[in-house]
PDB file of N, CA and C in Angstrom:
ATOM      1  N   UNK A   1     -41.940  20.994  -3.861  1.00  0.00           N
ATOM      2  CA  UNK A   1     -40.853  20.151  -4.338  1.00  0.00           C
ATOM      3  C   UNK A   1     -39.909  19.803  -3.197  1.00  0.00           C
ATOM      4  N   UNK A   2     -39.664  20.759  -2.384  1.00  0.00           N
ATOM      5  CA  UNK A   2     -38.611  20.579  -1.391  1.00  0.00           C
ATOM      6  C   UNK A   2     -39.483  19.433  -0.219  1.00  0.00           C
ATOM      7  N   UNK A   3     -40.568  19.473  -0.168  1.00  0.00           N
ATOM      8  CA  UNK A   3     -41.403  19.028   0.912  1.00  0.00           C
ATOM      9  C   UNK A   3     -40.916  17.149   0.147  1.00  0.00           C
ATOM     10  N   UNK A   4     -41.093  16.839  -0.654  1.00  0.00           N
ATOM     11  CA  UNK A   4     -41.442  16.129  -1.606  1.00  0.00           C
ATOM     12  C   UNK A   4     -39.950  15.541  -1.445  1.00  0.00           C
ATOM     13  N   UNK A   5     -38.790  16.254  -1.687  1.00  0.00           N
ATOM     14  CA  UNK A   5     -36.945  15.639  -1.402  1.00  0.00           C
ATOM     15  C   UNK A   5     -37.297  15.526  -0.355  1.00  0.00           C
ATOM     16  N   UNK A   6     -37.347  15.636   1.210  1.00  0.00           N
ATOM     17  CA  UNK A   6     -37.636  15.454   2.422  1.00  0.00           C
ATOM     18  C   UNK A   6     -37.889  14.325   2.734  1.00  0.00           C
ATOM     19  N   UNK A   7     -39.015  13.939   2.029  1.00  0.00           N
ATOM     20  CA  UNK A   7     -39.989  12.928   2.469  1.00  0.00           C
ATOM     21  C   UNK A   7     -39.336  11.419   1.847  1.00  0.00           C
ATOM     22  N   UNK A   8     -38.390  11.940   0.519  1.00  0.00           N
ATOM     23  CA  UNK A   8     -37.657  11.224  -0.177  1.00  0.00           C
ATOM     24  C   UNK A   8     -37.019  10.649   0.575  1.00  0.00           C
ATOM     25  N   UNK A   9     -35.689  11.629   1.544  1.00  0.00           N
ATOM     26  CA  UNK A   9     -34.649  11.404   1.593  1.00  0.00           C
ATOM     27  C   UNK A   9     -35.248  10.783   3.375  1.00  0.00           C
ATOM     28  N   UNK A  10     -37.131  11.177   4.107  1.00  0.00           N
ATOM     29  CA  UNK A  10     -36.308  10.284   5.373  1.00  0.00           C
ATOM     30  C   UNK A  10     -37.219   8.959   4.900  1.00  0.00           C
ATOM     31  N   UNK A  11     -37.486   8.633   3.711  1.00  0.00           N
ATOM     32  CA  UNK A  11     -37.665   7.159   3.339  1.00  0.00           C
ATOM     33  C   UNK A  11     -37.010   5.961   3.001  1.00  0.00           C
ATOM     34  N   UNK A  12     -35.402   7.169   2.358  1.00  0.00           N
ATOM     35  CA  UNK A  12     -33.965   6.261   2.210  1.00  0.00           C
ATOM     36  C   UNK A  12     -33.333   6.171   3.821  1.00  0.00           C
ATOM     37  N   UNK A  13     -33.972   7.048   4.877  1.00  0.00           N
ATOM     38  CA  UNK A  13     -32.885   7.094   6.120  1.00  0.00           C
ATOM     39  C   UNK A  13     -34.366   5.704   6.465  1.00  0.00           C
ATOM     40  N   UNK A  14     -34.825   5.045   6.605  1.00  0.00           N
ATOM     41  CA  UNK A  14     -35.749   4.763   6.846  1.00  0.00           C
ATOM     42  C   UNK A  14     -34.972   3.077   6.409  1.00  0.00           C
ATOM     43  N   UNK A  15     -35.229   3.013   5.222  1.00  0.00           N
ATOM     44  CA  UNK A  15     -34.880   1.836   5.013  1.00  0.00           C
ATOM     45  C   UNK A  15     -33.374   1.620   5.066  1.00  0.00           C
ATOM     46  N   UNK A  16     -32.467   2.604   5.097  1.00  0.00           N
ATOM     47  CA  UNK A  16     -31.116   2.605   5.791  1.00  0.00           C
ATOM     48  C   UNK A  16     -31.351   1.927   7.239  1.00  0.00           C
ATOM     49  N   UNK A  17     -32.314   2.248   7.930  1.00  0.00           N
ATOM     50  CA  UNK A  17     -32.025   1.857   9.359  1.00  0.00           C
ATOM     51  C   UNK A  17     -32.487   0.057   9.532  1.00  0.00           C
ATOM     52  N   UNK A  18     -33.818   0.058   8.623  1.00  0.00           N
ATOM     53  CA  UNK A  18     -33.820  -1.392   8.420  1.00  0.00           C
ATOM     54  C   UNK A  18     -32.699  -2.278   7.786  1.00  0.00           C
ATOM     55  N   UNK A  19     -32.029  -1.941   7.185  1.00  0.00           N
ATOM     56  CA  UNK A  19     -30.759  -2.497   6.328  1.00  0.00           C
ATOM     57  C   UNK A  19     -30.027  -2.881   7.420  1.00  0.00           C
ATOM     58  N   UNK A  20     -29.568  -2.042   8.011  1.00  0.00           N
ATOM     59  CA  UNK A  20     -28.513  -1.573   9.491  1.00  0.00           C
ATOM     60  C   UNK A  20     -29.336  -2.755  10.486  1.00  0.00           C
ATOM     61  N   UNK A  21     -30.022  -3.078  10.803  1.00  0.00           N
ATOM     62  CA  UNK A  21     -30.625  -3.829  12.074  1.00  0.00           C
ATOM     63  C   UNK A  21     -30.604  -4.582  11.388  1.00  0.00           C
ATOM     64  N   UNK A  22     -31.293  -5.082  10.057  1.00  0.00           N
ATOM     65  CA  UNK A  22     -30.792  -6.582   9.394  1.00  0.00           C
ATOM     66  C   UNK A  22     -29.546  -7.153   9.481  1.00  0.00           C
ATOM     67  N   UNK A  23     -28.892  -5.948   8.949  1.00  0.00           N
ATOM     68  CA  UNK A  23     -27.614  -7.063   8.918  1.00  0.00           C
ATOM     69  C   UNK A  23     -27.094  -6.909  10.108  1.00  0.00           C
ATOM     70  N   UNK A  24     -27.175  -6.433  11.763  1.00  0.00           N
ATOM     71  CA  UNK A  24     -26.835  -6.937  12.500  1.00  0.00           C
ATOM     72  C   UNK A  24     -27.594  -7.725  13.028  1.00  0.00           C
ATOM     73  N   UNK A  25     -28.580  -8.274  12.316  1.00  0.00           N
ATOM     74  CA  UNK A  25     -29.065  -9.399  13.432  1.00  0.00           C
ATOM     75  C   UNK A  25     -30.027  -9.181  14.281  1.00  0.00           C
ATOM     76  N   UNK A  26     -30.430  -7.899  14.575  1.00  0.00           N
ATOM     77  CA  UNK A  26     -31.158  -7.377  16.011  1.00  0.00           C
ATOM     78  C   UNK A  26     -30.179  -7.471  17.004  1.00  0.00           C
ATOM     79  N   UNK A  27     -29.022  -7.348  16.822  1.00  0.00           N
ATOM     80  CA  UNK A  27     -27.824  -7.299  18.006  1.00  0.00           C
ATOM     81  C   UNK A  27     -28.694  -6.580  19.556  1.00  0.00           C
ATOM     82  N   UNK A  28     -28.617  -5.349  18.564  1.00  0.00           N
ATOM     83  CA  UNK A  28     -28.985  -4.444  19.779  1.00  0.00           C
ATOM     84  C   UNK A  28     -30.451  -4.336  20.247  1.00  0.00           C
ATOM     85  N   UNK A  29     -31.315  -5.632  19.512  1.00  0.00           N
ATOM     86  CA  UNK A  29     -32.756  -5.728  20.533  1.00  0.00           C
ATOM     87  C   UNK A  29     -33.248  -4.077  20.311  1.00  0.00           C
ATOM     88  N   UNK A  30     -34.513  -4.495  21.619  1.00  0.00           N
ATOM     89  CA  UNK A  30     -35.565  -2.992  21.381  1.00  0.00           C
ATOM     90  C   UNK A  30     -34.999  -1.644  21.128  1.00  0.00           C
ATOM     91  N   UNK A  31     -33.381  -1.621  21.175  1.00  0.00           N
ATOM     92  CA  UNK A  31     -33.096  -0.025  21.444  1.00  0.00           C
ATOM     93  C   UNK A  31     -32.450   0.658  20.557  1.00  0.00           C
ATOM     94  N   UNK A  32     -32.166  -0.222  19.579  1.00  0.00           N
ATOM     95  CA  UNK A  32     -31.543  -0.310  17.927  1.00  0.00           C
ATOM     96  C   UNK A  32     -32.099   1.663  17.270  1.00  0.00           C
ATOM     97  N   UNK A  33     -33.557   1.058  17.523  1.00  0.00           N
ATOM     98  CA  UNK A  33     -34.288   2.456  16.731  1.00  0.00           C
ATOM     99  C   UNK A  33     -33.541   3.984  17.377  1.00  0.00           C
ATOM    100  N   UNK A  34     -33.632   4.168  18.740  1.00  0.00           N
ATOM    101  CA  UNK A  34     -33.369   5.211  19.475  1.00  0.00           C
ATOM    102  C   UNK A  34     -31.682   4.765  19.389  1.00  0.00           C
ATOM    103  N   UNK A  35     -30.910   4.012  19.273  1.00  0.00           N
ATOM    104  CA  UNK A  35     -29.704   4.635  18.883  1.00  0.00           C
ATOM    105  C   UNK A  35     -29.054   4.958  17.778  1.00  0.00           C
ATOM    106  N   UNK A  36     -29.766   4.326  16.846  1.00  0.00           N
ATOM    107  CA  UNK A  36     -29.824   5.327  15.507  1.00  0.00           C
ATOM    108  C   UNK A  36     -30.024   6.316  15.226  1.00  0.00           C
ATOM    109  N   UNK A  37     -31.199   6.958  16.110  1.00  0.00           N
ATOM    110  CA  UNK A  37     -31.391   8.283  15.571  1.00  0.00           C
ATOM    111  C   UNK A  37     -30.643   8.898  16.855  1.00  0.00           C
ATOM    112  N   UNK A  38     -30.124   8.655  18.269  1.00  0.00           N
ATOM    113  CA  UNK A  38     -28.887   9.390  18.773  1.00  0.00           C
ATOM    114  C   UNK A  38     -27.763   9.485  17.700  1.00  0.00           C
ATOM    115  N   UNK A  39     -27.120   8.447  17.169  1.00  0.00           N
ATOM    116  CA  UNK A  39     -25.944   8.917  16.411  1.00  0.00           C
ATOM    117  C   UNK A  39     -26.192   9.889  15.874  1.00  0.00           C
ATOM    118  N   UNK A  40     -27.528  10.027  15.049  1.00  0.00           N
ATOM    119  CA  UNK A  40     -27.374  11.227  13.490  1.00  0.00           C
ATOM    120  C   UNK A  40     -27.006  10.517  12.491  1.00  0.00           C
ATOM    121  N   UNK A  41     -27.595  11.277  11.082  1.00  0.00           N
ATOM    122  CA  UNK A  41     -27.386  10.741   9.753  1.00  0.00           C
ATOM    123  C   UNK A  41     -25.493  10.530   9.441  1.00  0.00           C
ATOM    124  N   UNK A  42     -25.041  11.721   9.945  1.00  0.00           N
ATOM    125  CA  UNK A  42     -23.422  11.923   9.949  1.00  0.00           C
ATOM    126  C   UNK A  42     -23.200  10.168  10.065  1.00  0.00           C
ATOM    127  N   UNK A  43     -23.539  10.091  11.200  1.00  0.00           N
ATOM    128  CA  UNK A  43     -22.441   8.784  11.889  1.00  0.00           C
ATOM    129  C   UNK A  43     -23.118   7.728  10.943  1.00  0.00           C
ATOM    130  N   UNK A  44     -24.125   7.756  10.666  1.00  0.00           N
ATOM    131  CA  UNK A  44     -24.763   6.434   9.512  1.00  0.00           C
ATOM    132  C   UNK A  44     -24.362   6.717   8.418  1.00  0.00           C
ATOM    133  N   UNK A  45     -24.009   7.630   8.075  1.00  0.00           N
ATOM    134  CA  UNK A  45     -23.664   7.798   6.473  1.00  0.00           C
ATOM    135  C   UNK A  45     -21.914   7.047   6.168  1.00  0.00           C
ATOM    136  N   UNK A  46     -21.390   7.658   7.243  1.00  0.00           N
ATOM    137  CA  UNK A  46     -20.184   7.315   7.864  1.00  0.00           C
ATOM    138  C   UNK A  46     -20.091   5.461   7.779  1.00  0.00           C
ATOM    139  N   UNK A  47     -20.572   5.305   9.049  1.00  0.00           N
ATOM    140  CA  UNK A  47     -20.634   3.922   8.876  1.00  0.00           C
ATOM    141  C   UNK A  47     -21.169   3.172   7.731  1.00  0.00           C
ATOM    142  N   UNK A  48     -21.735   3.436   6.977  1.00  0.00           N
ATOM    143  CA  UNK A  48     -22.188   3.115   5.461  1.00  0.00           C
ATOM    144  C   UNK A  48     -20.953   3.142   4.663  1.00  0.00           C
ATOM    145  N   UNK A  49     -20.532   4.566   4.565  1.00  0.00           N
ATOM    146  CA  UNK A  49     -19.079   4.630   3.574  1.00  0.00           C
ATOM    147  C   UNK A  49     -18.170   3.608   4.123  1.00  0.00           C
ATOM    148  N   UNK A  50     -17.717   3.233   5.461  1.00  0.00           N
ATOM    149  CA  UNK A  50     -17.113   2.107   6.067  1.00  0.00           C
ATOM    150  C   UNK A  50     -17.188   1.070   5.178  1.00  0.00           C
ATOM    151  N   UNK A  51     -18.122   0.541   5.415  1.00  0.00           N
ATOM    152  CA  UNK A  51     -18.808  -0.846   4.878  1.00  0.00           C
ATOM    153  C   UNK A  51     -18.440  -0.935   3.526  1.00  0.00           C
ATOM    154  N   UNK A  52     -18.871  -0.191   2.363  1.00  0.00           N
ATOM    155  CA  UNK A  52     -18.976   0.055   1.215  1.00  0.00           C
ATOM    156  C   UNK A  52     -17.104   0.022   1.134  1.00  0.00           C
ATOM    157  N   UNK A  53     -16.248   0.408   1.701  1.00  0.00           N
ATOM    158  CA  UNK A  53     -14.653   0.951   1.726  1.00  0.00           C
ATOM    159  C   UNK A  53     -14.077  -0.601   1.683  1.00  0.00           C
ATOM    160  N   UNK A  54     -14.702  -1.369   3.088  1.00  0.00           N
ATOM    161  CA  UNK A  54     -14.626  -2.566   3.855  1.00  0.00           C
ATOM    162  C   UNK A  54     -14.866  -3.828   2.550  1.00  0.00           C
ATOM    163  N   UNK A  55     -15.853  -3.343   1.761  1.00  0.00           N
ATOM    164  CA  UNK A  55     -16.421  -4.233   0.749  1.00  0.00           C
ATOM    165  C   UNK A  55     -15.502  -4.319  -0.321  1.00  0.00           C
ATOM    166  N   UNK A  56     -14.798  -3.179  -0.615  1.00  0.00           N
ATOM    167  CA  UNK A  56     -14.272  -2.990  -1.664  1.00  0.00           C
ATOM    168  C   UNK A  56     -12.773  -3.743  -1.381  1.00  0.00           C
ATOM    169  N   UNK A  57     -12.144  -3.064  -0.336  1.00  0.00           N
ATOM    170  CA  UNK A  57     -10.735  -3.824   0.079  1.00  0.00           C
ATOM    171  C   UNK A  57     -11.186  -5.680   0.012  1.00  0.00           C
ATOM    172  N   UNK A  58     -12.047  -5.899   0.573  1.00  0.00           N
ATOM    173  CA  UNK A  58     -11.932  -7.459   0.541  1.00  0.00           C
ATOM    174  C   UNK A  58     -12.484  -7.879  -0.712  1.00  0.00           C
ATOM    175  N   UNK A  59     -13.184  -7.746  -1.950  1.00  0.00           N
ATOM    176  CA  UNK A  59     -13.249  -7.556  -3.051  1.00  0.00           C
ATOM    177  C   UNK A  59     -11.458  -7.929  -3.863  1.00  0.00           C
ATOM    178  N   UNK A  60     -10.941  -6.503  -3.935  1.00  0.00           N
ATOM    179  CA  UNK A  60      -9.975  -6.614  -3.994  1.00  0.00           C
ATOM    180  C   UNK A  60      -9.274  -7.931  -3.425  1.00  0.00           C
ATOM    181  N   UNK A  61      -8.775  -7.743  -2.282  1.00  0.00           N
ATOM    182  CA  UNK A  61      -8.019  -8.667  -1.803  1.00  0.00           C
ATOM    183  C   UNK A  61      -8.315 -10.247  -2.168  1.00  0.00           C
ATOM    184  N   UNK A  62      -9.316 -10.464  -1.993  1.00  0.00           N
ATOM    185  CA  UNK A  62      -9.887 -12.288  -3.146  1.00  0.00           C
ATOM    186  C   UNK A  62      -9.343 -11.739  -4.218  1.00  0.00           C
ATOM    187  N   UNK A  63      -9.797 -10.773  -5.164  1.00  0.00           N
ATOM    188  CA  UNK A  63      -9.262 -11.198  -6.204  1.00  0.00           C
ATOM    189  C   UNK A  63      -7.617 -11.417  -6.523  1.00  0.00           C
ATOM    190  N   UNK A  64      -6.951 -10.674  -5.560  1.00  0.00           N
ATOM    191  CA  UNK A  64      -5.501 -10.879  -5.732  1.00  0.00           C
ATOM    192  C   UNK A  64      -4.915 -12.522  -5.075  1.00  0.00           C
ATOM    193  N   UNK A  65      -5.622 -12.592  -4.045  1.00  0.00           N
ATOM    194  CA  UNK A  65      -5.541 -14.212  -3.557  1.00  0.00           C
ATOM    195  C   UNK A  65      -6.048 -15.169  -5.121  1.00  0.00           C
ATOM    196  N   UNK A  66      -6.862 -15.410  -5.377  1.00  0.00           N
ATOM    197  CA  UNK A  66      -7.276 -15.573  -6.802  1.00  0.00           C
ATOM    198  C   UNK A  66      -6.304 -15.999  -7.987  1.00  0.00           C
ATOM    199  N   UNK A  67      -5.893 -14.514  -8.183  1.00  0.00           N
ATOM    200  CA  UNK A  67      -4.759 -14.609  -9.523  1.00  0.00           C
ATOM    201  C   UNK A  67      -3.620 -14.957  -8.563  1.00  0.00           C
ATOM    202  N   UNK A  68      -3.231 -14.804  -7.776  1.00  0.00           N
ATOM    203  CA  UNK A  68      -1.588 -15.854  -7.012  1.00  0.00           C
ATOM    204  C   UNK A  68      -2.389 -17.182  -6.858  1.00  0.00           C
ATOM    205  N   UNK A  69      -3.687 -18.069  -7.186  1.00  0.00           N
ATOM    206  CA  UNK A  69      -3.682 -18.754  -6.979  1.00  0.00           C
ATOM    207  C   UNK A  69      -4.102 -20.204  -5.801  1.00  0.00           C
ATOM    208  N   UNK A  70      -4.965 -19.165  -4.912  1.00  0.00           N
ATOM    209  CA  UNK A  70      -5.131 -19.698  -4.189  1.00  0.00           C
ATOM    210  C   UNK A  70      -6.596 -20.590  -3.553  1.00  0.00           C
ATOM    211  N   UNK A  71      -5.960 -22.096  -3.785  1.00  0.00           N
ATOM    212  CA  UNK A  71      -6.965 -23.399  -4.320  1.00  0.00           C
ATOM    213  C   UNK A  71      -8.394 -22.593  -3.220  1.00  0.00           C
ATOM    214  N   UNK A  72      -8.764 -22.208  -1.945  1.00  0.00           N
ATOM    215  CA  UNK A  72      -9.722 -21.946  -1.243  1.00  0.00           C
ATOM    216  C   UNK A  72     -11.072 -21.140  -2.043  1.00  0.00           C
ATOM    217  N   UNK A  73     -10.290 -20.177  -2.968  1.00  0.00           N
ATOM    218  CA  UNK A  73     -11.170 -19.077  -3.135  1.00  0.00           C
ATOM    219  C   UNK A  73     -11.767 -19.748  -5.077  1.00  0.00           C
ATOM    220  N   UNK A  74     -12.786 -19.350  -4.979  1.00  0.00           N
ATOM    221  CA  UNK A  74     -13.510 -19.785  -6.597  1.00  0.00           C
ATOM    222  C   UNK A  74     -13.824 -18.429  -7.371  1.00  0.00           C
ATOM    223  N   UNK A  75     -13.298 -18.710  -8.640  1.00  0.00           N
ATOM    224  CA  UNK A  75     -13.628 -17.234  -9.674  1.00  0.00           C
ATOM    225  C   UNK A  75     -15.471 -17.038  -9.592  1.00  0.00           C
ATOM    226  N   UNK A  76     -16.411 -17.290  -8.758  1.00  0.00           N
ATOM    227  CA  UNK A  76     -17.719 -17.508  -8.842  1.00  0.00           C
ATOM    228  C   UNK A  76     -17.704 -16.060  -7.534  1.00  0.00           C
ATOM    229  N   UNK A  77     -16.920 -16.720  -6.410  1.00  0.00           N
ATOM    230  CA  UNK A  77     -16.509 -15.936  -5.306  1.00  0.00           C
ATOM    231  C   UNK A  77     -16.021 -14.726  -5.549  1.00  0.00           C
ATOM    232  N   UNK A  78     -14.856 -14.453  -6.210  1.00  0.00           N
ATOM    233  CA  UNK A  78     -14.770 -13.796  -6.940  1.00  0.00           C
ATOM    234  C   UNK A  78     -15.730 -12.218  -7.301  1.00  0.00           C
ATOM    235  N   UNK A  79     -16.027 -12.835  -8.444  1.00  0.00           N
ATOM    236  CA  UNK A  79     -16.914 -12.288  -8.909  1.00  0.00           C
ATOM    237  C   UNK A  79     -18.498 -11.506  -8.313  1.00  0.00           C
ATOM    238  N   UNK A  80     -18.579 -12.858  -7.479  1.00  0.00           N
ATOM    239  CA  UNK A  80     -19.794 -12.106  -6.730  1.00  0.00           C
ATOM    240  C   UNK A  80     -19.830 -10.813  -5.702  1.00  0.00           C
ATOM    241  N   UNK A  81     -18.499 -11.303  -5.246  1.00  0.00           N
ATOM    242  CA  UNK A  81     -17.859 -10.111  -4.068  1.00  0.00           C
ATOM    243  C   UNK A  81     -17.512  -8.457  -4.891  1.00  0.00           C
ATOM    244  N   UNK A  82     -16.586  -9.132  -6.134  1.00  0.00           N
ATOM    245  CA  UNK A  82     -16.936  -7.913  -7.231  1.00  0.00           C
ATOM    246  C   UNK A  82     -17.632  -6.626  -7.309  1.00  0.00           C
ATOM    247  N   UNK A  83     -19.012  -7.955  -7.501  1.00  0.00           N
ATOM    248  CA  UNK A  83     -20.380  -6.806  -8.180  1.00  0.00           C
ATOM    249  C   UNK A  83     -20.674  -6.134  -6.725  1.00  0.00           C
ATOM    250  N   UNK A  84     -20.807  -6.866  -5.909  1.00  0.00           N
ATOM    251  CA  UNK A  84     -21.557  -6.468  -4.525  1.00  0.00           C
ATOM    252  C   UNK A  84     -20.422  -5.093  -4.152  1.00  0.00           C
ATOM    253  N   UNK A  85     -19.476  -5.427  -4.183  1.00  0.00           N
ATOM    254  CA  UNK A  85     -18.682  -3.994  -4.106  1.00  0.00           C
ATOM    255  C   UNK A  85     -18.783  -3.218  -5.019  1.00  0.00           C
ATOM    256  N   UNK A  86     -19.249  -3.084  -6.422  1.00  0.00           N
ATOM    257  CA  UNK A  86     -19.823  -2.289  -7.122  1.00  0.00           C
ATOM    258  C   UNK A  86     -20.585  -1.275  -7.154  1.00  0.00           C
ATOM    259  N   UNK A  87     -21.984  -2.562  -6.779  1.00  0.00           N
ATOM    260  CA  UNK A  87     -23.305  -2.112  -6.594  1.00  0.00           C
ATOM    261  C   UNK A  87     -23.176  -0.621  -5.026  1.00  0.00           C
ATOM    262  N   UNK A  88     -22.568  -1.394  -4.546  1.00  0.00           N
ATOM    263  CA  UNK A  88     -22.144  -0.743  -2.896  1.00  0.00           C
ATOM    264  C   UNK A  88     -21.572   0.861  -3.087  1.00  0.00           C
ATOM    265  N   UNK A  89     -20.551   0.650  -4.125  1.00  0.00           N
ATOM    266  CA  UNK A  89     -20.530   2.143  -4.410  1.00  0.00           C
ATOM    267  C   UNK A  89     -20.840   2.675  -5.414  1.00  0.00           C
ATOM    268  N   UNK A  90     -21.618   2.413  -6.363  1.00  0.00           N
ATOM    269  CA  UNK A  90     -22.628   2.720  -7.396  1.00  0.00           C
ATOM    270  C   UNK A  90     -23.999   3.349  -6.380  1.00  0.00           C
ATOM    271  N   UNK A  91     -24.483   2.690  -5.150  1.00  0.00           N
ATOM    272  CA  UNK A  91     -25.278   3.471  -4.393  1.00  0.00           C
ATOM    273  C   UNK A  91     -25.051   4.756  -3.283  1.00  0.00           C
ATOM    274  N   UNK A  92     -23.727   4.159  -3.121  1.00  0.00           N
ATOM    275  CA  UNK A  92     -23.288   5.510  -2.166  1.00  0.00           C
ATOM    276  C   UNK A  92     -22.752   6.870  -2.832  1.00  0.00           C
ATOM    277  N   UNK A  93     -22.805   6.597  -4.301  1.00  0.00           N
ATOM    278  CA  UNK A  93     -22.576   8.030  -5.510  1.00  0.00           C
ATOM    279  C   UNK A  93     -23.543   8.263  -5.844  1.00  0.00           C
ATOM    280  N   UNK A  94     -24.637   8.031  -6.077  1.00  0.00           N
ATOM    281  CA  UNK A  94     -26.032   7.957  -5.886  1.00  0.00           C
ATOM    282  C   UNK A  94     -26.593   8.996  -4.511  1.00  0.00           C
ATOM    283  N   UNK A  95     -26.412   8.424  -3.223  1.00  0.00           N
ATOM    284  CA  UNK A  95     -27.004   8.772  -2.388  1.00  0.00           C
ATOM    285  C   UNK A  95     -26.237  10.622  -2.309  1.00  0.00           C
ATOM    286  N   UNK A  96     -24.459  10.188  -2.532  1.00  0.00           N
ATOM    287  CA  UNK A  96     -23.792  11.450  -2.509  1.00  0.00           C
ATOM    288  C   UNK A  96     -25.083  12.349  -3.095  1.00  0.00           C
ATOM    289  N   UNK A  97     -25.342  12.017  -4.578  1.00  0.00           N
ATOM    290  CA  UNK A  97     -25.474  13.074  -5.454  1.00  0.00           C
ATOM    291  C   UNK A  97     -27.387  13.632  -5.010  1.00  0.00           C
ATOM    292  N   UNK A  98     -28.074  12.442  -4.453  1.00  0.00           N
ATOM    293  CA  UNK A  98     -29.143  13.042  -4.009  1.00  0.00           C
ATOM    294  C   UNK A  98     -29.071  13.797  -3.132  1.00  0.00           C
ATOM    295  N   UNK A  99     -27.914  13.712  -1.947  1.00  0.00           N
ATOM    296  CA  UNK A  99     -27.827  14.950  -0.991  1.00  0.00           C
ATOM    297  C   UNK A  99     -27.104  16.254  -1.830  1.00  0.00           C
ATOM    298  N   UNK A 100     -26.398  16.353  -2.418  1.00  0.00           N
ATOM    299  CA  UNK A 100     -26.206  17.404  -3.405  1.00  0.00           C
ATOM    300  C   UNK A 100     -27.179  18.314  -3.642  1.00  0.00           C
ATOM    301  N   UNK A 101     -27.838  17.417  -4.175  1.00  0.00           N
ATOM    302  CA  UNK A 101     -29.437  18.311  -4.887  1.00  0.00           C
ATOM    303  C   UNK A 101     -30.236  18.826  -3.589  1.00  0.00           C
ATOM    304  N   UNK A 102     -30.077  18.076  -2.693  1.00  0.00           N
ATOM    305  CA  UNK A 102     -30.872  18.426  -1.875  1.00  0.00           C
ATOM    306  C   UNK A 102     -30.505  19.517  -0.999  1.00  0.00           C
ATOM    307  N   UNK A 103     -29.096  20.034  -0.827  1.00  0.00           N
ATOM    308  CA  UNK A 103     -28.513  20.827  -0.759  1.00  0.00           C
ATOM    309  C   UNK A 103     -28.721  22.091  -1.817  1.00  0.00           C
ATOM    310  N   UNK A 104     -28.597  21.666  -2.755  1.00  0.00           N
ATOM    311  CA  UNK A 104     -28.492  22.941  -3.475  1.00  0.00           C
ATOM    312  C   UNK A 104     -30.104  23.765  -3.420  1.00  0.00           C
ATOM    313  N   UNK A 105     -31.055  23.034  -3.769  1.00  0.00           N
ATOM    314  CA  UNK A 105     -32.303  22.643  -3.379  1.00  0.00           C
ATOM    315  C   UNK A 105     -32.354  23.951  -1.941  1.00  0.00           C
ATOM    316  N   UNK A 106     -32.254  23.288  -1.112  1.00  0.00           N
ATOM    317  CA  UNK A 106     -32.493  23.847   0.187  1.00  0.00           C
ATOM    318  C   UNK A 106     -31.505  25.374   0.114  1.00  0.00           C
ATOM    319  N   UNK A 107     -30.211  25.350  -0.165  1.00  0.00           N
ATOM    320  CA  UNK A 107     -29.612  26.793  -0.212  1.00  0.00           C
ATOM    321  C   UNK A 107     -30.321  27.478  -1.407  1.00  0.00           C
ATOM    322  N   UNK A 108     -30.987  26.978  -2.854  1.00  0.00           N
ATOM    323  CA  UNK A 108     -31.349  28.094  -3.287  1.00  0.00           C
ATOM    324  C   UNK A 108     -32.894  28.611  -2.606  1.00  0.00           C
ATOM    325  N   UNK A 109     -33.494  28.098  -1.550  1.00  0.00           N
ATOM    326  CA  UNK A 109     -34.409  28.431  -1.448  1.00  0.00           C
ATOM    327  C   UNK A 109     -34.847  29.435  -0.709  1.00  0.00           C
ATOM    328  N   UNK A 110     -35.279  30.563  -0.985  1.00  0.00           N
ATOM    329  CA  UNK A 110     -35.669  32.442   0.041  1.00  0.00           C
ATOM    330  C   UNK A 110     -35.974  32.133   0.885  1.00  0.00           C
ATOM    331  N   UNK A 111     -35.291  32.813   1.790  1.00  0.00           N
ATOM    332  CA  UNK A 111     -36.015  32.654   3.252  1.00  0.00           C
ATOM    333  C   UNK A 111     -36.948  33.615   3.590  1.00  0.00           C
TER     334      UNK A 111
END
């Protein structure tokens, strides 16, 4: 079972890192891979909660531009920015709670 969360969790660090190079673009070209895995999961998880924090404040903030009224922004805009900040931390309570288990998981297990 534990072999099995493992394999889980480096399939989410996996497509975390593709996510991460998508949305920059390939900024960082061939070396993207090897400085991902220099940072560590810490600093990606990190920079994830960023983003997800980042999503939410500007979320917010349209919608308050919005209700004061302001002709630029559309209730469509709105809304979409919304969910996407939702979804954003609807997955990062998610990911919390799979490292949880996987924690508990790993400390109850005899050495």
């Amino acid at each position: 079972m534990a072999v099995s969360g493992l394999s889980g969790i480096e399939t989410m660090l996996a497509q975390m890192r593709a996510v991460v190079k998508q949305a920059e673009g390939g900024a960082l070209g061939g070396s993207e891979p090897s400085a991902v895995r220099s940072d560590g999961f810490a600093a990606e998880l990190q920079r994830s909660l960023r983003r997800v924090s980042g999503a939410q404040n500007a979320a917010t903030a349209q919608a308050k531009a919005f209700e004061l009224g302001a002709p630029d922004i559309s209730l469509n805009d709105v809304m979409v920015d919304m969910q996407k900040a939702s979804i954003g931390f609807q997955t990062a309570v998610q990911v919390r709670n799979k490292l949880v288990a996987a924690y508990k998981e790993i400390s109850s297990m005899a050495m």
